[in-house]
C-alpha atoms as a PDB file:
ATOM      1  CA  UNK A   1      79.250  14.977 -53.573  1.00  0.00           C
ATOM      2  CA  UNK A   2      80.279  11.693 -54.224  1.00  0.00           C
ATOM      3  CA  UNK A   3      82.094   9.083 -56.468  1.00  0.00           C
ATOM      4  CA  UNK A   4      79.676   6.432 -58.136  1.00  0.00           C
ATOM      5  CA  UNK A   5      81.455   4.044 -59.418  1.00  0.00           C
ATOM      6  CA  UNK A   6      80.182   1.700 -62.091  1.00  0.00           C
ATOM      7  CA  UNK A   7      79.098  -1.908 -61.152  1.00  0.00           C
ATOM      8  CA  UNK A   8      77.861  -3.040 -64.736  1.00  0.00           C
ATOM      9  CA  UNK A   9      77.617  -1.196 -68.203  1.00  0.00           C
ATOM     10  CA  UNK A  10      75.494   1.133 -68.427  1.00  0.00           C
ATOM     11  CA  UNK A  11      74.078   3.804 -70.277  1.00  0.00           C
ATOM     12  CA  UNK A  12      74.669   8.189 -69.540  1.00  0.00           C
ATOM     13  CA  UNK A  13      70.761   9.484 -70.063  1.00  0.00           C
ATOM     14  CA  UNK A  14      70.017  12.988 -70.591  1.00  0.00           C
ATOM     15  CA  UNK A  15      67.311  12.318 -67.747  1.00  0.00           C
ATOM     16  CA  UNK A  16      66.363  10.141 -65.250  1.00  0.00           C
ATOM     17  CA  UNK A  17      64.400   7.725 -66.461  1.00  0.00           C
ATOM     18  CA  UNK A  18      65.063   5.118 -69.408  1.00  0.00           C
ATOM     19  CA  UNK A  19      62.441   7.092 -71.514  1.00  0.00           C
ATOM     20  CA  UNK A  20      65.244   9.728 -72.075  1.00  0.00           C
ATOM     21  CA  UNK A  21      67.793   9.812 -74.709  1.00  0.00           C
ATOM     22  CA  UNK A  22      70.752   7.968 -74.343  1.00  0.00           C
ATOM     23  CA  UNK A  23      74.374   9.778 -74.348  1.00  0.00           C
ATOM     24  CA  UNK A  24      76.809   7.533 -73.999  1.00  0.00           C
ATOM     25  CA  UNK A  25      77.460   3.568 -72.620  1.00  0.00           C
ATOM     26  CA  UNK A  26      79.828   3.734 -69.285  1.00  0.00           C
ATOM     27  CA  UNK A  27      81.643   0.807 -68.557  1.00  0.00           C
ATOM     28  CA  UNK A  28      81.925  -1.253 -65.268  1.00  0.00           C
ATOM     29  CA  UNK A  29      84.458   0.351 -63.097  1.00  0.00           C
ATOM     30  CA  UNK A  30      84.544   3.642 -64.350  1.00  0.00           C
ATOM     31  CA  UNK A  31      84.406   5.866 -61.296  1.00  0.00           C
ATOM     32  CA  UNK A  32      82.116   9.075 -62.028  1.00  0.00           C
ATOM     33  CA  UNK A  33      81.189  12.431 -59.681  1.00  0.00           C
ATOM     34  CA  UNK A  34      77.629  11.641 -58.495  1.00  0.00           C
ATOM     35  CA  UNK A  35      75.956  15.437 -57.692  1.00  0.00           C
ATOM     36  CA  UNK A  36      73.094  14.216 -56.529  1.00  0.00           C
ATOM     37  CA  UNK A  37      70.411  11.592 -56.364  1.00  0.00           C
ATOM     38  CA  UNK A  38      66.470  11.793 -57.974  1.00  0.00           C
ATOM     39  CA  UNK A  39      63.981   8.877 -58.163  1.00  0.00           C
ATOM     40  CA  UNK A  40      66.611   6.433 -58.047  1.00  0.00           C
ATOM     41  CA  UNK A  41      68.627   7.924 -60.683  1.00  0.00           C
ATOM     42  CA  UNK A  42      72.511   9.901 -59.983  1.00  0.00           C
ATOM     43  CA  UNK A  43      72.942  12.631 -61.451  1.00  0.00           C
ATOM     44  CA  UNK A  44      76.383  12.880 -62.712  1.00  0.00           C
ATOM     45  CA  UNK A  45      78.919  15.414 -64.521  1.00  0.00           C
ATOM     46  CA  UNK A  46      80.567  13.974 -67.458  1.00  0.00           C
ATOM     47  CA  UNK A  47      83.772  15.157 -67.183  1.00  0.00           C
ATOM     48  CA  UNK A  48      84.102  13.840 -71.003  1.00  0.00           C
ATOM     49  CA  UNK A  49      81.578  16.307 -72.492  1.00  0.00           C
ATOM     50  CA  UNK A  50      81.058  18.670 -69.337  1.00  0.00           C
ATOM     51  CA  UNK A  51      77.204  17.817 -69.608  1.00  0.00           C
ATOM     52  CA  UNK A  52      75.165  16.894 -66.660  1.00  0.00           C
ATOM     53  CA  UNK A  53      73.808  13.305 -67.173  1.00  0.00           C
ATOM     54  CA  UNK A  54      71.912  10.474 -65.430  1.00  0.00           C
ATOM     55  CA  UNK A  55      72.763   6.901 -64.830  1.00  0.00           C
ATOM     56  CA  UNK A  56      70.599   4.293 -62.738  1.00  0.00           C
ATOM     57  CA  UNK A  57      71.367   3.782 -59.331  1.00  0.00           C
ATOM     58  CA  UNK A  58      71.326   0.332 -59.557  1.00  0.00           C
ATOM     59  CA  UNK A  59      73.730  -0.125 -62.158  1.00  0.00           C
ATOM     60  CA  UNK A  60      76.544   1.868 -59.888  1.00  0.00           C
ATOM     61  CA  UNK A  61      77.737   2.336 -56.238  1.00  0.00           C
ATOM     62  CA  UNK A  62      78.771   5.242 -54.232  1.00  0.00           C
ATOM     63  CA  UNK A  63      81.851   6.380 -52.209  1.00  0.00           C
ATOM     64  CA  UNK A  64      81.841   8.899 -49.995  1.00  0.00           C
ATOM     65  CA  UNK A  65      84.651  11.352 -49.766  1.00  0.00           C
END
């Protein structure tokens, strides 16, 4: 487990890939529990709605606790 924390806006996706519905935009430097990691995408809890999301890897950075 790990804390990604957001380098640009982005978008919460219900899947990893950009073909999946959005949920919500995330804001640069929002700091987000990353569970784990598939095809470049982190999957993330959203502590907001208690759903398990995706954002793109490249849009965030993680720190390790």
């Amino acid at each position: 487990e790990a804390t990604a924390v957001v380098a640009k806006k982005t978008v919460m996706r219900t899947g990893p890939g950009n073909g999946y519905a959005s949920v919500r935009d995330i804001k640069a430097g929002q700091k987000l529990t990353c569970l784990d990691e598939i095809e470049g995408w982190y999957l993330i809890q959203d502590h907001d709605t208690g759903c398990y999301t995706y954002i793109w890897s490249g849009d965030a950075h993680l720190e390790w606790k």
